[in-house]
C-alpha atoms as a PDB file:
ATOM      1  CA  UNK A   1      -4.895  -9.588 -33.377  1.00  0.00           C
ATOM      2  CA  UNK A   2      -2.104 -10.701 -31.157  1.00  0.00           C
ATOM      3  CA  UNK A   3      -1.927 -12.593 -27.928  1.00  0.00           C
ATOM      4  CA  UNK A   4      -1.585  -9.315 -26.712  1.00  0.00           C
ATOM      5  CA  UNK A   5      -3.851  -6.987 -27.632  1.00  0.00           C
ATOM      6  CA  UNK A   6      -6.471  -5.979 -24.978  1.00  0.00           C
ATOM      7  CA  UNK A   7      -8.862  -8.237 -23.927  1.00  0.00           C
ATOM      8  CA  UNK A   8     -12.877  -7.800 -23.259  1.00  0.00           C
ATOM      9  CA  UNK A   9     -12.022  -7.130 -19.172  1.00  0.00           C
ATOM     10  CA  UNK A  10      -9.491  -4.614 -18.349  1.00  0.00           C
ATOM     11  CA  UNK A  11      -7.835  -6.182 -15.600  1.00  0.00           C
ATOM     12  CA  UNK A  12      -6.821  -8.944 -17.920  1.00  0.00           C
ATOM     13  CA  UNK A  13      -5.984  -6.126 -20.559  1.00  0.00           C
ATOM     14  CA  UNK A  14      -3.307  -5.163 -17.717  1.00  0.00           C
ATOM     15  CA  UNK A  15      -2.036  -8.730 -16.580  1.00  0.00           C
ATOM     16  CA  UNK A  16      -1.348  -8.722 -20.371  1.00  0.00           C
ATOM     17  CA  UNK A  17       0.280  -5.580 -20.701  1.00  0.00           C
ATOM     18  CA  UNK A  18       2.281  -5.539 -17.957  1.00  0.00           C
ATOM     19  CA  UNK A  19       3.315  -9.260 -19.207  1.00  0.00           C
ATOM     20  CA  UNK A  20       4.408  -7.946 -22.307  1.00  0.00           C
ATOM     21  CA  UNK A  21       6.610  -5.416 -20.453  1.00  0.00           C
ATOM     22  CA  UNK A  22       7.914  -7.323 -17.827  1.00  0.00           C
ATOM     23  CA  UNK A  23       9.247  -9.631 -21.221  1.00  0.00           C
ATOM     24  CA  UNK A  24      11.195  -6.520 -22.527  1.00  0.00           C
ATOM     25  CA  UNK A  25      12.435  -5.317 -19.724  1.00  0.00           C
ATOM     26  CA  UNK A  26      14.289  -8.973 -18.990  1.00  0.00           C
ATOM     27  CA  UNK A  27      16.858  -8.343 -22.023  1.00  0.00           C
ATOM     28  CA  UNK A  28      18.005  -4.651 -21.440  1.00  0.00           C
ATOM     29  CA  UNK A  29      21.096  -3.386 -19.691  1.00  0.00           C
ATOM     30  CA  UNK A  30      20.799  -1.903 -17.190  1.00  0.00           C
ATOM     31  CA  UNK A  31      17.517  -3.834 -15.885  1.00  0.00           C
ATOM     32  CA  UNK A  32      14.943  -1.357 -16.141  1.00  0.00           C
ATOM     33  CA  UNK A  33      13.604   0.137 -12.291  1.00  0.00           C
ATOM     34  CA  UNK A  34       9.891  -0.798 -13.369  1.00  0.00           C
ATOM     35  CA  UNK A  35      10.040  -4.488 -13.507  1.00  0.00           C
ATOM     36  CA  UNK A  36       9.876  -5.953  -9.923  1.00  0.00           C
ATOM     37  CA  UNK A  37       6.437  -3.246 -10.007  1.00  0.00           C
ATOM     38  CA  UNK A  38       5.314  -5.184 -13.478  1.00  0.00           C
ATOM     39  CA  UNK A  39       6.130  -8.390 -12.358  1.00  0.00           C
ATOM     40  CA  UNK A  40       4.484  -7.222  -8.990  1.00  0.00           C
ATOM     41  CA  UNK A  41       1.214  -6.207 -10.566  1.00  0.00           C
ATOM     42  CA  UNK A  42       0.864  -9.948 -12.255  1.00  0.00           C
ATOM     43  CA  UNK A  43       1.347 -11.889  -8.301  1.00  0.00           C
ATOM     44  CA  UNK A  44      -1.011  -8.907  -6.920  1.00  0.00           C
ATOM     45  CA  UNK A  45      -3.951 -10.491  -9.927  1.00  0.00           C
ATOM     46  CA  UNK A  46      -3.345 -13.248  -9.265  1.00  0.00           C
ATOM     47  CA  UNK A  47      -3.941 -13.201  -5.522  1.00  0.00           C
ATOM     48  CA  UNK A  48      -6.302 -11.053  -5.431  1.00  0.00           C
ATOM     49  CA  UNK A  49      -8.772 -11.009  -8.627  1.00  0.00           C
ATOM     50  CA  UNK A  50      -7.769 -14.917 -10.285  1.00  0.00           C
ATOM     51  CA  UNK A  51     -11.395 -14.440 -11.402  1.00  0.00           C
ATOM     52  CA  UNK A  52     -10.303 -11.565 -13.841  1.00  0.00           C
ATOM     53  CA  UNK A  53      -8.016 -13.509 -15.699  1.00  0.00           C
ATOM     54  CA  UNK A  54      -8.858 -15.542 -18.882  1.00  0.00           C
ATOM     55  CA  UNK A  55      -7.614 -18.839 -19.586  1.00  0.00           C
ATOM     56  CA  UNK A  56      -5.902 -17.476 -22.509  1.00  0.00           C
ATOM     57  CA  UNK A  57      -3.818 -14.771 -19.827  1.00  0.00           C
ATOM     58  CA  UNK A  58      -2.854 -17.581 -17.723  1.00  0.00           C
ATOM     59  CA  UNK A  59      -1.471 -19.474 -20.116  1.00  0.00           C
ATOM     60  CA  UNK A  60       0.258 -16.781 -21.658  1.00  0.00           C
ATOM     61  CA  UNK A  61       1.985 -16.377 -17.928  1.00  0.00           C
ATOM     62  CA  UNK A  62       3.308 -20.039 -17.785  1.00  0.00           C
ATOM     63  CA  UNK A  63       4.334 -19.964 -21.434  1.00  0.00           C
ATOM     64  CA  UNK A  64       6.411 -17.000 -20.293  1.00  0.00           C
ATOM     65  CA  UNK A  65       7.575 -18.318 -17.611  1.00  0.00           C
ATOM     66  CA  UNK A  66       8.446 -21.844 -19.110  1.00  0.00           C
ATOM     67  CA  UNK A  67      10.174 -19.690 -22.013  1.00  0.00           C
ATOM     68  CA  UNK A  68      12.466 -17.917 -19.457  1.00  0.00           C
ATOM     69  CA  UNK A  69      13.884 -20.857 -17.508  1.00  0.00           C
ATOM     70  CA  UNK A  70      14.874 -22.522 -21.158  1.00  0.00           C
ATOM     71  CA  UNK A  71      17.573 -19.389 -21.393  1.00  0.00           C
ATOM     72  CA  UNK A  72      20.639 -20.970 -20.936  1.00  0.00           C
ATOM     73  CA  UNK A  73      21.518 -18.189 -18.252  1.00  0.00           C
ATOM     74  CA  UNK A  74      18.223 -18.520 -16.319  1.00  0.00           C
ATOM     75  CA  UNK A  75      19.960 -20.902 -13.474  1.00  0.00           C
ATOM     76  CA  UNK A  76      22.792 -17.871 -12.636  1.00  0.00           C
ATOM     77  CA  UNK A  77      20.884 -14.059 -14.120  1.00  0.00           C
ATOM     78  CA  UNK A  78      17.442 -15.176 -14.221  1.00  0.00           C
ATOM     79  CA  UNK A  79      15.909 -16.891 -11.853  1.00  0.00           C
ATOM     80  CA  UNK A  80      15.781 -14.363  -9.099  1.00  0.00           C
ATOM     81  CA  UNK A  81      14.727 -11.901 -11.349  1.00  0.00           C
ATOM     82  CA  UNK A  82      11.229 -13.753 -11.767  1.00  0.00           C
ATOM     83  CA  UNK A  83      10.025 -14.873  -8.206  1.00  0.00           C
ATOM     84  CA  UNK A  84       6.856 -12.819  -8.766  1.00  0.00           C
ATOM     85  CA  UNK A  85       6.243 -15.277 -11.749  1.00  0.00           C
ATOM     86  CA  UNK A  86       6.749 -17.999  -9.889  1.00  0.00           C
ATOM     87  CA  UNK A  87       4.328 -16.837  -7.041  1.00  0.00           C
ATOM     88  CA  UNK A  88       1.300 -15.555  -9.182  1.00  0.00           C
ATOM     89  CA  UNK A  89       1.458 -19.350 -11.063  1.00  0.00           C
ATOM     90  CA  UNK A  90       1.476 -20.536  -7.824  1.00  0.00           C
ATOM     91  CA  UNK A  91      -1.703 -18.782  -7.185  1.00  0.00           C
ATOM     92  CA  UNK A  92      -3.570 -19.584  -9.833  1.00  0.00           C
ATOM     93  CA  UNK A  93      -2.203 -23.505 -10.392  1.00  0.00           C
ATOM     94  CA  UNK A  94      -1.731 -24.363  -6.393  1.00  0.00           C
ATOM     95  CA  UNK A  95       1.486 -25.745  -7.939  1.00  0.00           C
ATOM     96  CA  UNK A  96       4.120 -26.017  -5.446  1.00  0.00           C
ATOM     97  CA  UNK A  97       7.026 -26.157  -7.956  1.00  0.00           C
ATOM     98  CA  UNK A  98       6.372 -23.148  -8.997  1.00  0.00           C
ATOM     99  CA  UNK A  99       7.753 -21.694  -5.615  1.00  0.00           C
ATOM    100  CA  UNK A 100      10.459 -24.407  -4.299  1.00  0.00           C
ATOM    101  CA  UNK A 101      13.265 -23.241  -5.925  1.00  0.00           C
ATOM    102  CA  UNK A 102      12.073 -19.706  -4.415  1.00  0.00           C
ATOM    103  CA  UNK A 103      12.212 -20.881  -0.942  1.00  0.00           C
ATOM    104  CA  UNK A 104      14.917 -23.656  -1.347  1.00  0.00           C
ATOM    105  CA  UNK A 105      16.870 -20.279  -1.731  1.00  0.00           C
ATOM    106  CA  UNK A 106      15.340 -18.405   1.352  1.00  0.00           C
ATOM    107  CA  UNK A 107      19.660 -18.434   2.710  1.00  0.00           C
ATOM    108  CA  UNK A 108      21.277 -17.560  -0.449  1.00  0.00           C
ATOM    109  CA  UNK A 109      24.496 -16.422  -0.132  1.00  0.00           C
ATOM    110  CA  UNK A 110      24.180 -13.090  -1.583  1.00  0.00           C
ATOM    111  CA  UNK A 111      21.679 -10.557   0.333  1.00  0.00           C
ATOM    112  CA  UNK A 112      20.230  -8.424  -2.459  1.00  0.00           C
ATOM    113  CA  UNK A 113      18.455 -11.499  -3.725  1.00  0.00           C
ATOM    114  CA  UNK A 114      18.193 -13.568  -0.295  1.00  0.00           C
ATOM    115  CA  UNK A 115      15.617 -10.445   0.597  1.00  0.00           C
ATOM    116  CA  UNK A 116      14.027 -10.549  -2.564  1.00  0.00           C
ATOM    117  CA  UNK A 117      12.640 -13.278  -2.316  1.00  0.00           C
ATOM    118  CA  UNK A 118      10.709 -12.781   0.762  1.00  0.00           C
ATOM    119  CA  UNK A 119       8.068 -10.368  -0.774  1.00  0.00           C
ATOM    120  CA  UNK A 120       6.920 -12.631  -3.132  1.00  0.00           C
ATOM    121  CA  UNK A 121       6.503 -15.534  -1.492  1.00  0.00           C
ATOM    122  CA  UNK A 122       4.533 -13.101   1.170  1.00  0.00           C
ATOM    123  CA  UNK A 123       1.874 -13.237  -1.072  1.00  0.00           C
ATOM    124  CA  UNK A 124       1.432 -16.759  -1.588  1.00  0.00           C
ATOM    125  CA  UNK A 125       1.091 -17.163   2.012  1.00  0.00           C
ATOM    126  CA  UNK A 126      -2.797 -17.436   2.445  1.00  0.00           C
ATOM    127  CA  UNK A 127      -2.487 -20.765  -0.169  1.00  0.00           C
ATOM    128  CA  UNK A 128       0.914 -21.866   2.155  1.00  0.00           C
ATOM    129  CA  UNK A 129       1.562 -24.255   4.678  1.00  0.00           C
ATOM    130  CA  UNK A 130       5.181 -22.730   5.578  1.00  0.00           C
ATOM    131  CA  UNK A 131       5.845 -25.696   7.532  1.00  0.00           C
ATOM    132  CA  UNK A 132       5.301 -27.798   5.150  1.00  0.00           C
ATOM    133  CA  UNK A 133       8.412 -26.157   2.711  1.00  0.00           C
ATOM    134  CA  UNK A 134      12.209 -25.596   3.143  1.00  0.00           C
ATOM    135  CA  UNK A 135      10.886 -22.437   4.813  1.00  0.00           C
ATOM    136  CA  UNK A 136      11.892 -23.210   8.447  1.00  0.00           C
ATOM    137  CA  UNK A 137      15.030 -25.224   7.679  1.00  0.00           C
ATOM    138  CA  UNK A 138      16.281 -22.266   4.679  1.00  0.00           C
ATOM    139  CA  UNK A 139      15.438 -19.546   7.938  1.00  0.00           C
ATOM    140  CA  UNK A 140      17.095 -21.694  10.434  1.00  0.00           C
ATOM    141  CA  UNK A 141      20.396 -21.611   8.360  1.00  0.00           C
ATOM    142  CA  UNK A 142      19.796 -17.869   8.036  1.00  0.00           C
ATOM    143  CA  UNK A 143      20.266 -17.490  11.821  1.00  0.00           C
ATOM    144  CA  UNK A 144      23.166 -19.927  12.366  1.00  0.00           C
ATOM    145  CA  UNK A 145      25.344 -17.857   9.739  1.00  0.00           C
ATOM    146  CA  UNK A 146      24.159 -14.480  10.837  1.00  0.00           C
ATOM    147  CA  UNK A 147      22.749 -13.538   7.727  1.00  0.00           C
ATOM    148  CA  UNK A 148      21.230  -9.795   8.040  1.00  0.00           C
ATOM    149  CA  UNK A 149      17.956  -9.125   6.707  1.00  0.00           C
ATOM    150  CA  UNK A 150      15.965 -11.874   8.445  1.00  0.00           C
ATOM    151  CA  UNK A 151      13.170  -9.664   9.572  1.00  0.00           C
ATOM    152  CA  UNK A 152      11.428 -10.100   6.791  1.00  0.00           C
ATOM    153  CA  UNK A 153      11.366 -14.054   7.150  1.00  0.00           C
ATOM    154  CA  UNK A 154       9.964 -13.599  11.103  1.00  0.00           C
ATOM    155  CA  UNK A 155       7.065 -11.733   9.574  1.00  0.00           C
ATOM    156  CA  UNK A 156       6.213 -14.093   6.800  1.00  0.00           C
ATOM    157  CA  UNK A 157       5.764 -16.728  10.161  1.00  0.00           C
ATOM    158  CA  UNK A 158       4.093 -14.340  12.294  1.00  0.00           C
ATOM    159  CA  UNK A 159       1.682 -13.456   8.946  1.00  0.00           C
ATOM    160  CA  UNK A 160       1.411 -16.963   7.925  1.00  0.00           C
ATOM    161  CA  UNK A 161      -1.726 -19.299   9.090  1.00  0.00           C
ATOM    162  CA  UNK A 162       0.616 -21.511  11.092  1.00  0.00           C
ATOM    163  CA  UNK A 163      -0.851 -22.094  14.572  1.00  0.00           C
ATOM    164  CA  UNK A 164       0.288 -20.050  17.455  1.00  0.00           C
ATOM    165  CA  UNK A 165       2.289 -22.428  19.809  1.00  0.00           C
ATOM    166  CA  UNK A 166       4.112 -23.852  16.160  1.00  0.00           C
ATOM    167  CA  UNK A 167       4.830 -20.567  15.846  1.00  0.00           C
ATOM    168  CA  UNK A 168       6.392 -19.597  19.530  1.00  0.00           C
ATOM    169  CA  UNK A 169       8.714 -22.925  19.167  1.00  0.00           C
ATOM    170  CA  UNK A 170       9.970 -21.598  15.889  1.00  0.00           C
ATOM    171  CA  UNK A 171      10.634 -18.569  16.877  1.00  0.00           C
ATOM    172  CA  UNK A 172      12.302 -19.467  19.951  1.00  0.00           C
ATOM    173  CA  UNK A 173      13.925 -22.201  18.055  1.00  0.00           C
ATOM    174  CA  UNK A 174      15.885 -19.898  15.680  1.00  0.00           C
ATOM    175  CA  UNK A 175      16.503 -17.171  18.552  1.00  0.00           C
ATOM    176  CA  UNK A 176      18.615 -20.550  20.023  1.00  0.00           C
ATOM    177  CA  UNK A 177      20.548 -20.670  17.170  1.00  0.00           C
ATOM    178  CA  UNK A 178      20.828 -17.147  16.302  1.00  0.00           C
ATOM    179  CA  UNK A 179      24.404 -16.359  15.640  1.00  0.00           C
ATOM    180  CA  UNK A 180      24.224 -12.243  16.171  1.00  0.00           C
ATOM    181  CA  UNK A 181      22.030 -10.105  18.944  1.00  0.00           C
ATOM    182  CA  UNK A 182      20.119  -8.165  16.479  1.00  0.00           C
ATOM    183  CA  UNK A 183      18.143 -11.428  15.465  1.00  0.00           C
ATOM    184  CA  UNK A 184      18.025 -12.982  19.106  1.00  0.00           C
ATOM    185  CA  UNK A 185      16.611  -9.579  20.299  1.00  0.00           C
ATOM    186  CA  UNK A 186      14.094  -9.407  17.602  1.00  0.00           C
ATOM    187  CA  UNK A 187      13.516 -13.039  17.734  1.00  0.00           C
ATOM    188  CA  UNK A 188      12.869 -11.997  21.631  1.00  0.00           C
ATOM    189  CA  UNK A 189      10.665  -9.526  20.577  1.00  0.00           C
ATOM    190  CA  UNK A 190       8.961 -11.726  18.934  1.00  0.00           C
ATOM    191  CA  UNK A 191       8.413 -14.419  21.546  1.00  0.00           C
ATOM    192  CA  UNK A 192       7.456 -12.164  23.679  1.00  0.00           C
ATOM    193  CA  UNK A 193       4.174 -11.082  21.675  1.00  0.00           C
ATOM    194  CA  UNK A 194       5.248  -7.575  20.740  1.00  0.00           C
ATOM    195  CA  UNK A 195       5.299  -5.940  17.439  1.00  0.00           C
ATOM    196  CA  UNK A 196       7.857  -6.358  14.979  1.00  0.00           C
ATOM    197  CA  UNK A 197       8.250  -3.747  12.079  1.00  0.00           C
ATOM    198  CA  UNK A 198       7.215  -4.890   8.690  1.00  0.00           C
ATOM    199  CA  UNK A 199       8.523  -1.981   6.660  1.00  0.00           C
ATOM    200  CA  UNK A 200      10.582  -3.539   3.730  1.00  0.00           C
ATOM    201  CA  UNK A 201       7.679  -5.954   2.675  1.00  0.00           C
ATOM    202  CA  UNK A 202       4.892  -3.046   3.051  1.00  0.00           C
ATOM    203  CA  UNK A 203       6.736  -0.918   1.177  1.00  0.00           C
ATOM    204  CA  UNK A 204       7.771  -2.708  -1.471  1.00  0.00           C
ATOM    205  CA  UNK A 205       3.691  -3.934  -1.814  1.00  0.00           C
ATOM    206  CA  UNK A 206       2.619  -0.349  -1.532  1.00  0.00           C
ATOM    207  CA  UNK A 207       5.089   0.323  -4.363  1.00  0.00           C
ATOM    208  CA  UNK A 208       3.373  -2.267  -6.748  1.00  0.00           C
ATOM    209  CA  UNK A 209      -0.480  -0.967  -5.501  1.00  0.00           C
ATOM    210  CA  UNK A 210       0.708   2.368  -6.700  1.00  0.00           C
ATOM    211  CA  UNK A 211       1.439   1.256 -10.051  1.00  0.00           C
ATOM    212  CA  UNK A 212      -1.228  -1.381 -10.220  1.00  0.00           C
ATOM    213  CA  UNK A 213      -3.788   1.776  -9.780  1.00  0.00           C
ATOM    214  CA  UNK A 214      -1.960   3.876 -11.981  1.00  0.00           C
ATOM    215  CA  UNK A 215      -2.100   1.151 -15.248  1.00  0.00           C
ATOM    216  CA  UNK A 216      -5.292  -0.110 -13.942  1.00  0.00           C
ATOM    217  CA  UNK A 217      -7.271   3.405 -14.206  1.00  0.00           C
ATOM    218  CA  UNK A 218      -5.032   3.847 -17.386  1.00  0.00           C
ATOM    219  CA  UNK A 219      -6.539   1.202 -19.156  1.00  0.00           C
ATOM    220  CA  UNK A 220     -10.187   2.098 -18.106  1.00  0.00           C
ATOM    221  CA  UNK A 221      -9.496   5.393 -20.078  1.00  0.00           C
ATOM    222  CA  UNK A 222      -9.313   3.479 -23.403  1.00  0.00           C
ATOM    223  CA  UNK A 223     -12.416   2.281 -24.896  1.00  0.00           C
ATOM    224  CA  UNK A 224     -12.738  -1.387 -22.654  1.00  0.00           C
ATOM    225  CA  UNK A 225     -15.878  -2.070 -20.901  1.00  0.00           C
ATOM    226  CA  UNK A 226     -16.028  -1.696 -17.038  1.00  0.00           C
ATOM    227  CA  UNK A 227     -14.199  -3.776 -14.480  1.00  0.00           C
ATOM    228  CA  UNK A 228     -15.701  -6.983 -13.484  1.00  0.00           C
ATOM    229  CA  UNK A 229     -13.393  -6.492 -10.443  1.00  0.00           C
ATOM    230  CA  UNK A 230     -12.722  -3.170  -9.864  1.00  0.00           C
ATOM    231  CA  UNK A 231      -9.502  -1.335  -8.954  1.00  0.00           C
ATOM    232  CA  UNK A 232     -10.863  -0.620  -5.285  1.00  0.00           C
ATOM    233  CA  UNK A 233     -12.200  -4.031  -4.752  1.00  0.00           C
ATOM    234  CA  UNK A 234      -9.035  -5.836  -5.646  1.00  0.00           C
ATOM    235  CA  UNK A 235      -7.093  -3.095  -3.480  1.00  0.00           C
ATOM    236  CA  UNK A 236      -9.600  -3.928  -1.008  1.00  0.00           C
ATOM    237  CA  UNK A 237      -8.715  -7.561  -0.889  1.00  0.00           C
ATOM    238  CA  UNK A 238      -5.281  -6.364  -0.857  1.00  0.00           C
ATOM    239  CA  UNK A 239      -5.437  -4.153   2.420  1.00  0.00           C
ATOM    240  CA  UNK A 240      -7.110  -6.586   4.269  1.00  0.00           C
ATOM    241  CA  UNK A 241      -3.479  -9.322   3.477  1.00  0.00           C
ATOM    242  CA  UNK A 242      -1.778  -9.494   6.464  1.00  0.00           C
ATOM    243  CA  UNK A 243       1.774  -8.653   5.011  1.00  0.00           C
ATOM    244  CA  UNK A 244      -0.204  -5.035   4.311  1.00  0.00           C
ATOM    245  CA  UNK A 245      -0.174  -4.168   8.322  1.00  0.00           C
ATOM    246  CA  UNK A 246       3.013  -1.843   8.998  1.00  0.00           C
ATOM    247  CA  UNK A 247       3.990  -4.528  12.397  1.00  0.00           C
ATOM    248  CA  UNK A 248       3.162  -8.596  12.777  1.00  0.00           C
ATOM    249  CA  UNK A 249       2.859  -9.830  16.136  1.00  0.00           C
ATOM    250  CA  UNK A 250       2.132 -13.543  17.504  1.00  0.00           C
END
């Protein structure tokens, strides 16, 4: 039997398949479409059913993960391709290290992976001080430079267990130092307790629910005993996130 063949509980058996696949897909050309949703499906166990997951699945995650950022071109091709590793070890080891660099690279220069970073770390937020990170500094450089795409970023804060008046001065901090109008009028927006749209986060987790449920009831077809947590508790525990509401206010 190999490390990954199905396990006794069929949640696991997915966090192990999905592993697996997330593995192949890093090495082919053109990356497949499929593995943000595989690598999605691991962060999504382990935030919301850490109690499905054997020791031996865990481990097989950080062994993974330890394995990828040995590749000599993990520091330029990989490392953004694997923030949903970073975040589900993060869940399960309340290691911060496993999410620094993330965050540390919250104003990368490049937008496609400055904003795809942000759904990730979303779901780390119940476990995350964001004040205590690079989170408001990384944001704050966001808004001097004009960087587009920082409405994602306001809702992490506005999601995030960070008290309400810590909140308003951040906010009202960054609309300050916001360097276009779009920000300053959502960061206005924002300040002034009205909704602001959380589209690209909800439907990128929406995306990864879909497929979740799809291998999820997939594997319950084969011969594996019944969930211990099923699909509709877990989603259950996912609905009720905060980053799963379509518009954050304070």
């Amino acid at each position: 039997m190999t490390s990954f063949e199905a396990p006794a509980n069929p949640i696991d058996h997915v966090f192990r398949t999905q592993l697996k696949a997330f593995v192949t897909g890093l090495e082919q050309t053109p990356v497949p479409e499929m593995q943000d949703m595989r690598a999605g499906v691991l962060a999504f166990i382990s935030a919301f059913a850490p109690e499905a997951l054997s020791g031996t699945s865990i481990k097989l995650l950080t062994d993974t993960r330890d394995r990828i950022q040995t590749w000599p071109s993990y520091p330029t091709d990989f490392w953004w391709r694997i923030p949903y590793l970073d975040v589900a070890v993060f869940n399960l080891q309340r290691d911060m290290n496993a999410i620094r660099h993330l965050i540390e690279n919250l104003a990368h220069g490049a937008r496609g992976i400055r904003t795809h970073l942000f759904p990730p770390l979303g779901l780390a937020l119940p476990l995350l001080d964001l004040d205590a990170t690079a989170f408001v500094p990384q944001m704050g450089k966001n808004f001097e430079i004009g960087h587009l795409g920082n409405d994602q970023g306001i809702c992490l804060l506005l999601a995030s267990d960070t008290l309400a008046p810590r909140k308003r001065e951040m906010l009202e901090h960054w609309r300050a130092i916001a360097a276009n109008e779009s920000d300053r009028e959502t960061l206005g927006k924002a300040c002034d307790g009205l909704y602001i749209a959380n589209h690209a986060m909800l439907h990128e987790y929406l995306l990864i629910v879909l497929h979740l449920t799809e291998v999820a009831f997939a594997a319950q077809r084969e011969t594996l005993p019944l969930f211990s947590v099923t699909p509709a508790q877990m989603l259950s525990r996912a609905k009720a996130h905060p980053l799963m509401q379509p518009s954050l206010c304070l």
